[in-house]
Protein backbone atom coordinates (compact mmCIF):
# COMPACT_ATOMS: atom_id res chain seq x y z
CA UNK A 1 58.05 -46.53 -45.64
CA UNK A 2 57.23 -49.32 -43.42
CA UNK A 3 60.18 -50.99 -41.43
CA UNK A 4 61.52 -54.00 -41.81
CA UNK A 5 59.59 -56.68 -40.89
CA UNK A 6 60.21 -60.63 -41.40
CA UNK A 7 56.94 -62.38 -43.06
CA UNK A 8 56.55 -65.86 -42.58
CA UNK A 9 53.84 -67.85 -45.17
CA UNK A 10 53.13 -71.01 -44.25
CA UNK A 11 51.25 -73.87 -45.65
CA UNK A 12 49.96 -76.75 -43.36
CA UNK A 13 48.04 -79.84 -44.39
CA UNK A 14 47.36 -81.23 -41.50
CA UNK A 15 43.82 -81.84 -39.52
CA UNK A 16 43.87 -78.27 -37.36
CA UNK A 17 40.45 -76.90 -37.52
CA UNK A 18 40.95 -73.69 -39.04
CA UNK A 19 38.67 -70.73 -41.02
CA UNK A 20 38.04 -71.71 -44.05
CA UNK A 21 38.40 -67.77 -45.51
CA UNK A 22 41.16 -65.67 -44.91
CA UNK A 23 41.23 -64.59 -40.78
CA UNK A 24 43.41 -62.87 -38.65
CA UNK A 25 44.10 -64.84 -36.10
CA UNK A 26 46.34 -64.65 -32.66
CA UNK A 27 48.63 -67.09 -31.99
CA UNK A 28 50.08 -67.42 -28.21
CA UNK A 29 53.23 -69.99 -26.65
CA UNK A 30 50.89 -73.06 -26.80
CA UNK A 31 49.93 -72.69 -30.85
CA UNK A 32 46.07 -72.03 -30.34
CA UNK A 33 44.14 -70.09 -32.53
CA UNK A 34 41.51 -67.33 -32.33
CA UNK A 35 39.35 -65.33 -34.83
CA UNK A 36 39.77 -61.64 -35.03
CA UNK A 37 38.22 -60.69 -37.83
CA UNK A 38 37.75 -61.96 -41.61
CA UNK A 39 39.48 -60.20 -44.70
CA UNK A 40 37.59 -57.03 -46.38
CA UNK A 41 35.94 -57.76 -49.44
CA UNK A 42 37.87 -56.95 -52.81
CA UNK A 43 35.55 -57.29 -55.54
CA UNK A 44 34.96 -54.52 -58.27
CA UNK A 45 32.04 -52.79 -59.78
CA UNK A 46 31.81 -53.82 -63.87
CA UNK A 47 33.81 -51.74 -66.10
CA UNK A 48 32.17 -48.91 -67.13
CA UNK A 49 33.34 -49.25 -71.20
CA UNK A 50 31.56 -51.46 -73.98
CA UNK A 51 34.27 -53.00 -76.30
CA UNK A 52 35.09 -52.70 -79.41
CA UNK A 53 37.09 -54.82 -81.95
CA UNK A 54 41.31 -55.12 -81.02
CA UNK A 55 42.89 -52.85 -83.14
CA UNK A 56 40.30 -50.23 -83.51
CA UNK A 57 42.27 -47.49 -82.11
CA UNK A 58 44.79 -47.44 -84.69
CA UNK A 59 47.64 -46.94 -83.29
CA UNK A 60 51.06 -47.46 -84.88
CA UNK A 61 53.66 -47.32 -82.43
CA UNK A 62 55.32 -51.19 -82.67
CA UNK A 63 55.16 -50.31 -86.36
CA UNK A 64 57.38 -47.05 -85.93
CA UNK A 65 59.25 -48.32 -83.80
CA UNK A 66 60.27 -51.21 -86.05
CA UNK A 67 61.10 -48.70 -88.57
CA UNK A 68 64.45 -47.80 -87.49
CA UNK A 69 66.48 -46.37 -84.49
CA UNK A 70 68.02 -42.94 -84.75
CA UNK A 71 71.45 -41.99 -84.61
CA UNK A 72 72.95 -41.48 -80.99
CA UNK A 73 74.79 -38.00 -82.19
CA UNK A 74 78.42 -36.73 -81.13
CA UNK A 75 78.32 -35.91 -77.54
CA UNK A 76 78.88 -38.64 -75.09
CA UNK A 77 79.57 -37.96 -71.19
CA UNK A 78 82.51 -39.60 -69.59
CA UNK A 79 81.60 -42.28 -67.48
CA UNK A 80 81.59 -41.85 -63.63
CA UNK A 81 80.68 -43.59 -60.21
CA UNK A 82 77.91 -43.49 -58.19
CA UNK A 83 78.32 -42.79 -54.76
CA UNK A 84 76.43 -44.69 -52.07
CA UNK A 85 74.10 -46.31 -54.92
CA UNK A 86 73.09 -42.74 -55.99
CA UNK A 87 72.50 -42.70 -60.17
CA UNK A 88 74.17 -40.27 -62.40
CA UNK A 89 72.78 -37.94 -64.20
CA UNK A 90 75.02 -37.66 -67.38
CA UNK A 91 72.88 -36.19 -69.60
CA UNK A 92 73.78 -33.19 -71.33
CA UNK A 93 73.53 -29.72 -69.29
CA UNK A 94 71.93 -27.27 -70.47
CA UNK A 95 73.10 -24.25 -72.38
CA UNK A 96 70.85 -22.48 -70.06
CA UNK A 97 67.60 -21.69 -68.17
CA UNK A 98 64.36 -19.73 -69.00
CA UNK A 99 61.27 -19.14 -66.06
CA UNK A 100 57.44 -20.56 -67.37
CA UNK A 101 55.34 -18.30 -65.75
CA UNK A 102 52.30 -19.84 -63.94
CA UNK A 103 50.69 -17.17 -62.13
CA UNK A 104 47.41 -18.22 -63.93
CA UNK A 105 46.60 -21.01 -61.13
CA UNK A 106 48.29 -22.98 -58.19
CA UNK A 107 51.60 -20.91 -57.95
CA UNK A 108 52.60 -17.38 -58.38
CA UNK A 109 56.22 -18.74 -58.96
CA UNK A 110 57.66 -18.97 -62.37
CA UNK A 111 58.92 -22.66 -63.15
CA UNK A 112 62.45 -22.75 -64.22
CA UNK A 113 62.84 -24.88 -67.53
CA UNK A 114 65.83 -25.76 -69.28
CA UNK A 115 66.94 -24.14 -72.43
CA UNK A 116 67.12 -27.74 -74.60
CA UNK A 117 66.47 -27.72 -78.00
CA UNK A 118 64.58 -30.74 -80.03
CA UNK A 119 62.31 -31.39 -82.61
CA UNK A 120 60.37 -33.12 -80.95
CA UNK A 121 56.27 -32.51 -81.44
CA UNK A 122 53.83 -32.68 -78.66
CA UNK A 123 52.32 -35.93 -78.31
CA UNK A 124 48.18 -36.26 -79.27
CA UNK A 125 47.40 -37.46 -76.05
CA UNK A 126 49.24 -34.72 -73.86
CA UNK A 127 47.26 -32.22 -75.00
CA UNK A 128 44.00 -31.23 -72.75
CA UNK A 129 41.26 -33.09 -73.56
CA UNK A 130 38.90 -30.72 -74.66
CA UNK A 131 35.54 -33.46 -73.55
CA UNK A 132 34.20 -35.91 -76.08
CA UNK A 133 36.46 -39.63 -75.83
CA UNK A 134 39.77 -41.20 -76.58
CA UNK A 135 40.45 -43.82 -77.79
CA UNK A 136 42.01 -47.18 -75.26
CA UNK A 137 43.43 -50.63 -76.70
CA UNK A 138 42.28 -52.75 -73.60
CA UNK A 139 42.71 -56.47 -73.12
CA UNK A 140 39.76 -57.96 -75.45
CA UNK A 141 39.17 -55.27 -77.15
CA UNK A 142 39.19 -51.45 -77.97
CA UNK A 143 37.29 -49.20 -76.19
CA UNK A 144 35.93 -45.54 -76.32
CA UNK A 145 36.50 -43.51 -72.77
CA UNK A 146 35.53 -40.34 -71.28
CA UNK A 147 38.21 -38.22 -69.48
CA UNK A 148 36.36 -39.19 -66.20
CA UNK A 149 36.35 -43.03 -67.11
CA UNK A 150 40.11 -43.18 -67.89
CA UNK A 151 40.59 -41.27 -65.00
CA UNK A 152 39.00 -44.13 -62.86
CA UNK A 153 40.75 -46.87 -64.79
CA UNK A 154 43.99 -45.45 -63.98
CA UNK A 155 43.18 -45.03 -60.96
CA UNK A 156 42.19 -48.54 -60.33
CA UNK A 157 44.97 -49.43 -62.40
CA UNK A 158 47.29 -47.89 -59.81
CA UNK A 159 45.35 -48.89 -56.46
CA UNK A 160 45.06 -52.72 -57.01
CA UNK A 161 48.30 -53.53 -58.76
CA UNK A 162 50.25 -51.78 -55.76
CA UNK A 163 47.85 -51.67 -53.15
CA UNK A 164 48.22 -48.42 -52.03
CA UNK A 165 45.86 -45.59 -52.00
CA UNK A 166 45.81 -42.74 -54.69
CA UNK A 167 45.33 -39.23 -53.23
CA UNK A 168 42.70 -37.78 -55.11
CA UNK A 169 42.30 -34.29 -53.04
CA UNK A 170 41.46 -31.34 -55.23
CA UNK A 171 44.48 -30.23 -57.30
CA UNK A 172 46.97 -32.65 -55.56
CA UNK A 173 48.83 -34.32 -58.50
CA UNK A 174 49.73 -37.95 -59.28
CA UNK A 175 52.29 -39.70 -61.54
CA UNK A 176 51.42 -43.27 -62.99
CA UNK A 177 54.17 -44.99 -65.30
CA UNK A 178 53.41 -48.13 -67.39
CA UNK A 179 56.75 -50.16 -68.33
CA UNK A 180 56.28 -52.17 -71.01
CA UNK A 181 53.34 -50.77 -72.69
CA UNK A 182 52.67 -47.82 -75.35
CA UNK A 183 50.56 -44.69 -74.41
CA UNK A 184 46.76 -45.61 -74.62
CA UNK A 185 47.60 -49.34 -73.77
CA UNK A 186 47.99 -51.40 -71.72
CA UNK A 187 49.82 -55.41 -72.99
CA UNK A 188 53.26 -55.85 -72.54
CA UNK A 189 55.00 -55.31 -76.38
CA UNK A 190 58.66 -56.84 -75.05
CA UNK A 191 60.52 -53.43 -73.71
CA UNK A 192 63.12 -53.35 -76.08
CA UNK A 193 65.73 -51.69 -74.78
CA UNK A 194 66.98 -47.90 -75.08
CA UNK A 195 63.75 -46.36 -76.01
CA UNK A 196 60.72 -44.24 -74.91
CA UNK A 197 58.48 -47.18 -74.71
CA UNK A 198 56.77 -46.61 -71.71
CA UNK A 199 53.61 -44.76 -71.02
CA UNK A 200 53.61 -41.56 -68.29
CA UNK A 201 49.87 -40.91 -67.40
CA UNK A 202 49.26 -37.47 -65.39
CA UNK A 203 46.67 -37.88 -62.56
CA UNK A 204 44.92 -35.13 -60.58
CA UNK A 205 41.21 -33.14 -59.90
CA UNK A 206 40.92 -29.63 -60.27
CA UNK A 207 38.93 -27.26 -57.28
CA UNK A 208 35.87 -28.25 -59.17
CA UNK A 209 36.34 -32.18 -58.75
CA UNK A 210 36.73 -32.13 -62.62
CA UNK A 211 39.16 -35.02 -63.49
CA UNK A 212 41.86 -34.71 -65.28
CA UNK A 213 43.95 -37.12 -67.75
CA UNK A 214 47.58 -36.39 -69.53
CA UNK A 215 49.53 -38.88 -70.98
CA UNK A 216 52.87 -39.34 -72.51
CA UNK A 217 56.00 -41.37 -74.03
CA UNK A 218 58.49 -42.04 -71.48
CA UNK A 219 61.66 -44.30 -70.87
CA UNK A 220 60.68 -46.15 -67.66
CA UNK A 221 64.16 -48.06 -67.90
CA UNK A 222 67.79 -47.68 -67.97
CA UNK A 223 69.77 -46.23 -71.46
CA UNK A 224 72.38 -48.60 -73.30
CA UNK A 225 75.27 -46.25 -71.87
CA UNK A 226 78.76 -47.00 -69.92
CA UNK A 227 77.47 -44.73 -67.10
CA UNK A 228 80.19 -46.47 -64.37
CA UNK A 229 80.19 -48.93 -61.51
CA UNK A 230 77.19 -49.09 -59.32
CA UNK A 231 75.66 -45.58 -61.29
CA UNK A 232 72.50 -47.20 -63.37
CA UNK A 233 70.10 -48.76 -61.97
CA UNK A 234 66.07 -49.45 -62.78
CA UNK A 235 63.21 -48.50 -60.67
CA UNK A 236 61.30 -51.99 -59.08
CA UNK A 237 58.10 -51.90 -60.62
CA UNK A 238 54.40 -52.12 -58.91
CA UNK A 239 54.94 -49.94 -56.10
CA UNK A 240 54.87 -46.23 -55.10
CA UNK A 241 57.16 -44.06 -54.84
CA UNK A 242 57.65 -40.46 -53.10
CA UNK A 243 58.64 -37.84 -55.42
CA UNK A 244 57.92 -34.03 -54.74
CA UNK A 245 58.10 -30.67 -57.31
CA UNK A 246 61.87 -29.93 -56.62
CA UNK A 247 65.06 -29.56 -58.92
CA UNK A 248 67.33 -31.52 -61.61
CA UNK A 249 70.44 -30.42 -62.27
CA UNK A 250 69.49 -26.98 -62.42
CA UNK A 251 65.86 -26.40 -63.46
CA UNK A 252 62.49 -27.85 -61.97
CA UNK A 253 61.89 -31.38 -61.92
CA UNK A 254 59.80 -34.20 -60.26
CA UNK A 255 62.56 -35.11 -57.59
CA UNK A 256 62.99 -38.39 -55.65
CA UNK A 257 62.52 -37.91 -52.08
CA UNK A 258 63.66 -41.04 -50.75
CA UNK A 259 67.06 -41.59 -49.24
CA UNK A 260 67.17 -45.23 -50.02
CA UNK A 261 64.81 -48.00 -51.94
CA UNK A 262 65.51 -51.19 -54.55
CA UNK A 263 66.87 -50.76 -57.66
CA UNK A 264 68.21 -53.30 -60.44
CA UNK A 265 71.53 -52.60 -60.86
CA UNK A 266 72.21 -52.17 -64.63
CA UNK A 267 75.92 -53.85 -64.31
CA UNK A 268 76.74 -54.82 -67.74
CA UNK A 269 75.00 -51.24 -69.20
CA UNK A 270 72.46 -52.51 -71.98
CA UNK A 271 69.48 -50.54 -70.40
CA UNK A 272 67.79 -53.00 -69.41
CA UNK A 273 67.39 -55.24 -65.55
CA UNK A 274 68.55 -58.87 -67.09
CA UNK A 275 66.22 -60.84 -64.82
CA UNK A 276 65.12 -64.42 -66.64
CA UNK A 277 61.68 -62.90 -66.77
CA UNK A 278 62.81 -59.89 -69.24
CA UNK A 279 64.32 -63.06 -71.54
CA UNK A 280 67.03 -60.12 -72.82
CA UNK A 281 69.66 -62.30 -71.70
CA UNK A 282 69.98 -65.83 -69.81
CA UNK A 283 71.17 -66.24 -66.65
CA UNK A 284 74.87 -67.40 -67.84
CA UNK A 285 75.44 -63.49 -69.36
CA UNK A 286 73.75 -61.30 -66.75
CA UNK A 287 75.83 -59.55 -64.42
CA UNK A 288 72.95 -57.20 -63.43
CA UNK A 289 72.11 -57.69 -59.57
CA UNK A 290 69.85 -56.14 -56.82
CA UNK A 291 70.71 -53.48 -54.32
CA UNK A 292 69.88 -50.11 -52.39
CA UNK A 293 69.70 -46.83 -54.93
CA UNK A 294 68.58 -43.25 -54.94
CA UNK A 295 67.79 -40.06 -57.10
CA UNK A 296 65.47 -41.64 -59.57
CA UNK A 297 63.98 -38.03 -61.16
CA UNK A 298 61.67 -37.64 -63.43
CA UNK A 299 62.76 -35.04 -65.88
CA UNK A 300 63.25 -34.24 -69.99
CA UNK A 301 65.55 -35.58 -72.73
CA UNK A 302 65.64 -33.90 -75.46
CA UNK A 303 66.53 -36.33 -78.45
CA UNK A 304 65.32 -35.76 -82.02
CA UNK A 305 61.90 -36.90 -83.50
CA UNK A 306 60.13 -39.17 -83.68
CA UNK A 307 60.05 -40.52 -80.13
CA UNK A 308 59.35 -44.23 -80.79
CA UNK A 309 63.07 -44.67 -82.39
CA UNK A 310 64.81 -41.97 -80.46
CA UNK A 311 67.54 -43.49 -78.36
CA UNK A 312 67.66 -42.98 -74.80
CA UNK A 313 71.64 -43.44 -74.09
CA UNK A 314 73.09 -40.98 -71.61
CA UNK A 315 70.25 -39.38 -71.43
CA UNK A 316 68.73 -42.01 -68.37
CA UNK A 317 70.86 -44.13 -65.96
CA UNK A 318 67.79 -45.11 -64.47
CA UNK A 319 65.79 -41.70 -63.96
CA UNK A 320 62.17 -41.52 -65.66
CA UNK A 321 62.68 -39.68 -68.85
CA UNK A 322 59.80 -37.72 -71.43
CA UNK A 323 61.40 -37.18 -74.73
CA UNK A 324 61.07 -33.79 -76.21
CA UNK A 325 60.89 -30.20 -74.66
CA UNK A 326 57.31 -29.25 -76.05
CA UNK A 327 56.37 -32.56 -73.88
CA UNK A 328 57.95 -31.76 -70.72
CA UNK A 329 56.93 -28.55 -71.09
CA UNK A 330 53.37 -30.27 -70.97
CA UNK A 331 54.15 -32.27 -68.30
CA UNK A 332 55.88 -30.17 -65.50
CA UNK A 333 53.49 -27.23 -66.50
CA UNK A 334 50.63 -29.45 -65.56
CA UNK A 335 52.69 -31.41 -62.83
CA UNK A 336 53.94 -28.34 -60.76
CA UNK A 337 52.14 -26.68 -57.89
CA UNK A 338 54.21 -25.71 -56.08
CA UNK A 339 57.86 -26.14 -54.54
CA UNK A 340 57.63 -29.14 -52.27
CA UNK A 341 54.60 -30.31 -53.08
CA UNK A 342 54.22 -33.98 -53.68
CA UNK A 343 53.61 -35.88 -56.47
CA UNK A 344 53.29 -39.36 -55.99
CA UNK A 345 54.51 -41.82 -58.50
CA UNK A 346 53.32 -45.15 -59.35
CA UNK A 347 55.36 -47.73 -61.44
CA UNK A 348 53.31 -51.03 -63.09
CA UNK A 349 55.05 -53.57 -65.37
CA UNK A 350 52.36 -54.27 -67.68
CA UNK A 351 52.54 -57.30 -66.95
CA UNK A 352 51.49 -57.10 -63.64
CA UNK A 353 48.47 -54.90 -63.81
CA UNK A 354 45.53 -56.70 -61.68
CA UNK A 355 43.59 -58.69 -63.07
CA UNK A 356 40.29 -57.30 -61.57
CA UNK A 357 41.16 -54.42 -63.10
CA UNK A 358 39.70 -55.84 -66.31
CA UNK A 359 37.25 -57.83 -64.96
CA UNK A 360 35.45 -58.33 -61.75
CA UNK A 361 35.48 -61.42 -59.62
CA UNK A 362 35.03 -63.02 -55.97
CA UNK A 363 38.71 -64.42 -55.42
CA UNK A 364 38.97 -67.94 -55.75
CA UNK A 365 42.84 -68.81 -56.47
CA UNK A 366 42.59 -69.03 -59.45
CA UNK A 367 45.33 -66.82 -61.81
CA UNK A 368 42.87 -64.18 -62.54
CA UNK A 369 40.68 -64.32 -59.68
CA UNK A 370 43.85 -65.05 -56.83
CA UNK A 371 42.62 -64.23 -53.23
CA UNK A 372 44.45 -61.51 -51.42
CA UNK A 373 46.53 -61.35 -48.70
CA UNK A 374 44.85 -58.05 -46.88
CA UNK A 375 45.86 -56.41 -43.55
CA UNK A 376 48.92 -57.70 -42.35
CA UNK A 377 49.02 -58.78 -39.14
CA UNK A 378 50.92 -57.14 -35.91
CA UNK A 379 52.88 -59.23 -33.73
CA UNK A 380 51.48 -61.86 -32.31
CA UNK A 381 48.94 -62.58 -35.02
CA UNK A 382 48.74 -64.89 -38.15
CA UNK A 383 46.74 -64.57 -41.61
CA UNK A 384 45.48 -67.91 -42.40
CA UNK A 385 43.20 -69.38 -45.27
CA UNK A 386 42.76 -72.88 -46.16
CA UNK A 387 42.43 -74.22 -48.86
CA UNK A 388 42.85 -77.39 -51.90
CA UNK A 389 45.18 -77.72 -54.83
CA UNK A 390 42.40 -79.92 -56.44
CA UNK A 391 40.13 -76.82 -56.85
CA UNK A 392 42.98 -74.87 -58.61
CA UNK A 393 43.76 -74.66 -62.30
CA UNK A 394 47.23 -75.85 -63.87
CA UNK A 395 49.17 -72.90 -65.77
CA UNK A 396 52.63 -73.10 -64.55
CA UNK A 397 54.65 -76.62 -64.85
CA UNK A 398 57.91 -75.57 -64.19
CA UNK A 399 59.67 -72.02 -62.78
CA UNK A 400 62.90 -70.40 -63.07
CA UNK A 401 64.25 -71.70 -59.50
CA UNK A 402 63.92 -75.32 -60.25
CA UNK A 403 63.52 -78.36 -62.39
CA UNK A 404 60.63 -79.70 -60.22
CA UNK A 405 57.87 -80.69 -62.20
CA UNK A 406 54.89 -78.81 -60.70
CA UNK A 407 52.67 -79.40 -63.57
CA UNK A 408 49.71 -80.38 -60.99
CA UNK A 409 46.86 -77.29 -60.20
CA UNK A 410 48.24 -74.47 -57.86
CA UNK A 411 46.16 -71.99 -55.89
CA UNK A 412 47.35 -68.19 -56.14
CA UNK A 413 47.82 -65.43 -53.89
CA UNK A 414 49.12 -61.83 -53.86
CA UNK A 415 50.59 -59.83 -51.71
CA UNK A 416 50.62 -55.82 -51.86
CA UNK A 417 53.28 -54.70 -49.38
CA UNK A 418 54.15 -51.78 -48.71
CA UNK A 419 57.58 -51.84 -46.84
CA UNK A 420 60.74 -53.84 -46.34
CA UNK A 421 61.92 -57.08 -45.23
CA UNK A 422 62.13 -61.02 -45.75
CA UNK A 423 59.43 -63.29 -46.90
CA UNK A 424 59.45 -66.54 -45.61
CA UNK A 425 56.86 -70.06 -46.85
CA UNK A 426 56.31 -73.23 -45.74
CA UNK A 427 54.81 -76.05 -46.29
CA UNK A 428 53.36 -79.36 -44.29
CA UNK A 429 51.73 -82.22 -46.26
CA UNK A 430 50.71 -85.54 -45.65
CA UNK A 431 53.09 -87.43 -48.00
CA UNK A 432 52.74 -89.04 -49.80
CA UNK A 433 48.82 -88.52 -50.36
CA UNK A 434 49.51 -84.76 -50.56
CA UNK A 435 52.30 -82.85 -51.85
CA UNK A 436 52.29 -78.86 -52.63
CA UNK A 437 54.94 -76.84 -52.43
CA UNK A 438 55.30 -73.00 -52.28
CA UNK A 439 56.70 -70.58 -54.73
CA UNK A 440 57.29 -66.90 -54.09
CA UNK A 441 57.06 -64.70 -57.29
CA UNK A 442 57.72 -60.98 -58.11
CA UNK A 443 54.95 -61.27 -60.93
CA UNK A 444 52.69 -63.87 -62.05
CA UNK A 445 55.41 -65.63 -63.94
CA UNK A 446 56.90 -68.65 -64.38
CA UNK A 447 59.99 -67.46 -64.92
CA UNK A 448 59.39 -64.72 -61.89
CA UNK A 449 60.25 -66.97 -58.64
CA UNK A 450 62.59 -65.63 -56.05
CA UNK A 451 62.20 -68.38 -53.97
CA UNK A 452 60.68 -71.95 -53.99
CA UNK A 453 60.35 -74.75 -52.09
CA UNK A 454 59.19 -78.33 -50.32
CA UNK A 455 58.93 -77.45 -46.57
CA UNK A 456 60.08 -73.81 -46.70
CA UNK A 457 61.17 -70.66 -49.30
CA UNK A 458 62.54 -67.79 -48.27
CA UNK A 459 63.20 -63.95 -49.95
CA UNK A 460 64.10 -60.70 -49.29
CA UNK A 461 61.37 -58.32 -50.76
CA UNK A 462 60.78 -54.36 -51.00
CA UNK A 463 57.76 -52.42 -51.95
CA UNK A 464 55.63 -54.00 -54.60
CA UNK A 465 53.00 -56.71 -55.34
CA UNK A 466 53.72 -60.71 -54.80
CA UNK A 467 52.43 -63.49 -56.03
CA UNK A 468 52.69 -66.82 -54.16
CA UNK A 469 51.58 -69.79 -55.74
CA UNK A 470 50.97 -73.68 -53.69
CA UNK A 471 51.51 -75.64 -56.57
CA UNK A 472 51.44 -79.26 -57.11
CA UNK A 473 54.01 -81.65 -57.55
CA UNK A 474 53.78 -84.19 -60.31
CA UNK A 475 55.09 -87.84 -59.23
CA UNK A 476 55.37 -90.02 -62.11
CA UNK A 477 52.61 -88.67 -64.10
CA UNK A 478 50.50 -88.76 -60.99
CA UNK A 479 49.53 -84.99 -59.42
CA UNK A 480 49.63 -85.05 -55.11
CA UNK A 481 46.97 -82.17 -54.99
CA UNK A 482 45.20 -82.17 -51.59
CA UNK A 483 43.82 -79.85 -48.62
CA UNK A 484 46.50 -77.55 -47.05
CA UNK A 485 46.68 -74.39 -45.08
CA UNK A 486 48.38 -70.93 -45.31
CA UNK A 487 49.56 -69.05 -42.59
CA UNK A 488 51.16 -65.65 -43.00
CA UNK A 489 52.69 -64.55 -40.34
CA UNK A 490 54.92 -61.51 -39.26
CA UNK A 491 58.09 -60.56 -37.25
CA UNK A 492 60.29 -58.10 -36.28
């Protein structure tokens, strides 16, 4: 985890000759500028898939899922406090444990499992692949893969919506989870609330190099359950997370090895974070609010067939959760290699999933095509690019932070970071021939901003992908788009 650090992004439309791509730049007392180096290059090879028609996959999960919701059964945990942000973990225990031997490969230990029952079927797509293709429902169409291909998409998936390396070492293991979409998919359905909704995509390379491709159901998300005060909370999306083969309760898990990161705070216990962006509620009824948590595992629930209406209640207050024994079985089996071991995991909202992951571009602001804000700078240095609202495209008139009409073209930029800390924008024009403002976003969403404003915007951030936008504003009917230029810079 990087330390905290305070970013500064600002946006100057004045006459200082400045790079016209993104630079690194130091900065000394007196305000002058020098060139250190230009930003690496973050275009993409063409996808290796040819489409197919939407739909061609067949899948029928929304239509399940529709179907019904199961009941929630007798047992029900007494609701409890978390201490020091730490989430409980009401589920029920288990009557007992049993040891999975794995002395076949990786570890001669035997992998304690709990003794849950369910009827609960292994899921198609957890089961080894065999060769030959699956099946994908990608944006414009459907598309045919190879184990190696999906692989590499994930992969990709994972890298540039979070911008942080996957290891892919021989038999080191990865965890990717996709909130908001179904297995085998990858556009946001809505996330309705209290189910396994989410996708869980196993990751790794065996000695040979072979890849190697598991995915499952999985409730990414709060359940609808009275856990207590400050004791559910949801994971922050787009970012990674360190989790390590360890212990829940008492049998082997995935097990969160952070002391501390952002969570949503699931205050008024519907299982879901109540941000305007989710739409579940408006602003006037949420009570759910930000703040430090811990002891998000990833670990089994076993509820009743089928998993698309199965209720996750007490099962999650904010811990990842695959429904089903025969599935977890699957997915620590394959997971585990040994005690202590890491496992990186990766959380996307669909919604957020990079653009060029799709489709290959030189960055030129634009909403699918933003440019990126690469290498931070130390102390002492700035990130600058310059660049004109008039060159933009207009998809966002008015955000969630204010009633400003910004219907003019805006330029787009994203931020991967890594680490903790308060981003700060602003903004110089010359009014009134020019006038931009800044916005900073947690997704490319209207109804996304943290922060917004004229001269300067300000917001605390953790781990996880940005977008900023300098958007214009709209004077009677007239748009001030114009030259500016953004400086990022950063402080301890």
């Amino acid at each position: 985890m990087i330390g905290s650090h305070l970013l500064w992004f600002l946006v100057a439309c004045g006459n200082r000759p400045l790079p016209d791509t993104g630079h690194l730049v130091d900065t000394d007392d007196t305000g002058e500028v020098t060139d250190t180096g230009e930003v690496t290059d973050t275009g993409v090879e063409d996808p290796p898939w040819t489409l197919g028609p939407p739909g061609a996959c067949g899948f029928t999960y929304q239509r399940d899922a529709a179907s019904g919701a199961q009941e929630r059964g007798a047992w029900s945990p007494p609701p409890v406090e978390g201490a020091d942000g730490v989430i409980a973990h009401s589920e029920p225990p288990a009557p007992g444990t049993w040891v999975l031997p794995l002395s076949d490969r990786r570890s001669t230990e035997g992998l304690v499992m709990p003794d849950y029952f369910d009827n609960m079927p292994l899921f198609a797509r957890a089961q080894p692949w065999g060769g030959g293709s699956r099946c994908y429902e990608l944006p414009g169409g459907s598309a045919w893969l190879t184990e190696g291909q999906a692989w590499g998409l994930y992969r990709d998936l994972a890298e540039r919506t979070t911008g942080v390396a996957l290891d892919d070492r021989p038999e080191v293991r990865t965890a990717l989870g996709l909130r908001g979409a179904w297995p085998g998919t990858f556009a946001w359905h809505g996330n309705a609330q209290d189910r396994f909704n989410d996708a869980m995509v196993l990751l790794w390379r065996e000695a040979s190099g072979a890849p190697r491709v598991l995915e499952f159901p999985v409730n990414t998300d709060t359940g609808a359950y009275p856990f207590g005060v400050d004791a559910a909370s949801s994971l922050k999306p787009n970012r990674r997370y360190f989790t390590a083969n360890g212990w829940h309760r008492d049998y082997n898990a995935l097990r969160n090895q952070q002391a501390s990161y952002g969570v949503a705070d699931d205050t008024n216990h519907n299982g879901h974070w109540d941000s305007d962006r989710n739409g579940w509620l408006g602003p006037a009824l949420g009570e759910d609010h930000e703040r430090a948590g811990s002891a998000h595992n990833i670990h089994v629930a076993a509820v009743p067939a089928p998993w698309e209406t199965a209720v996750v209640g007490a099962w999650s207050a904010g811990c990842q959760t695959i429904p089903g024994m025969e599935n977890w079985t699957a997915f620590i089996g394959n997971a585990w290699t040994g005690t202590g071991d890491e496992v990186h995991y990766f959380l996307v909202d669909a919604r957020d999933i990079d653009p060029q992951v799709w489709q290959p571009c030189d960055p030129d602001g634009g909403h699918a095509c933003p440019y990126y804000v690469e290498d931070l700078p130390r102390e002492g240095q700035a990130w600058v690019h310059r660049g004109d609202t008039a060159d933009g495209e207009s998809r966002w008139d008015r955000y969630n932070c204010s009633d400003a009409d910004e219907s003019g073209p805006e330029v787009a930029y994203v931020l991967r970071y890594d680490g903790e800390g308060t981003l700060s924008a602003s903004v110089e024009c010359e009014d009134p021939v020019v006038d931009v403002d800044v916005h900073i976003l947690s997704g490319d969403d209207a109804d996304a901003c943290l922060a917004r404003g004229h001269w300067s915007a300000e917001a605390k951030i953790t781990p996880g992908r940005y977008v900023i936008l300098v958007d214009t504003w709209v004077d009677g009917g007239q748009p001030l788009d114009g030259p500016y230029t953004l400086r990022i810079e950063v402080s301890e």
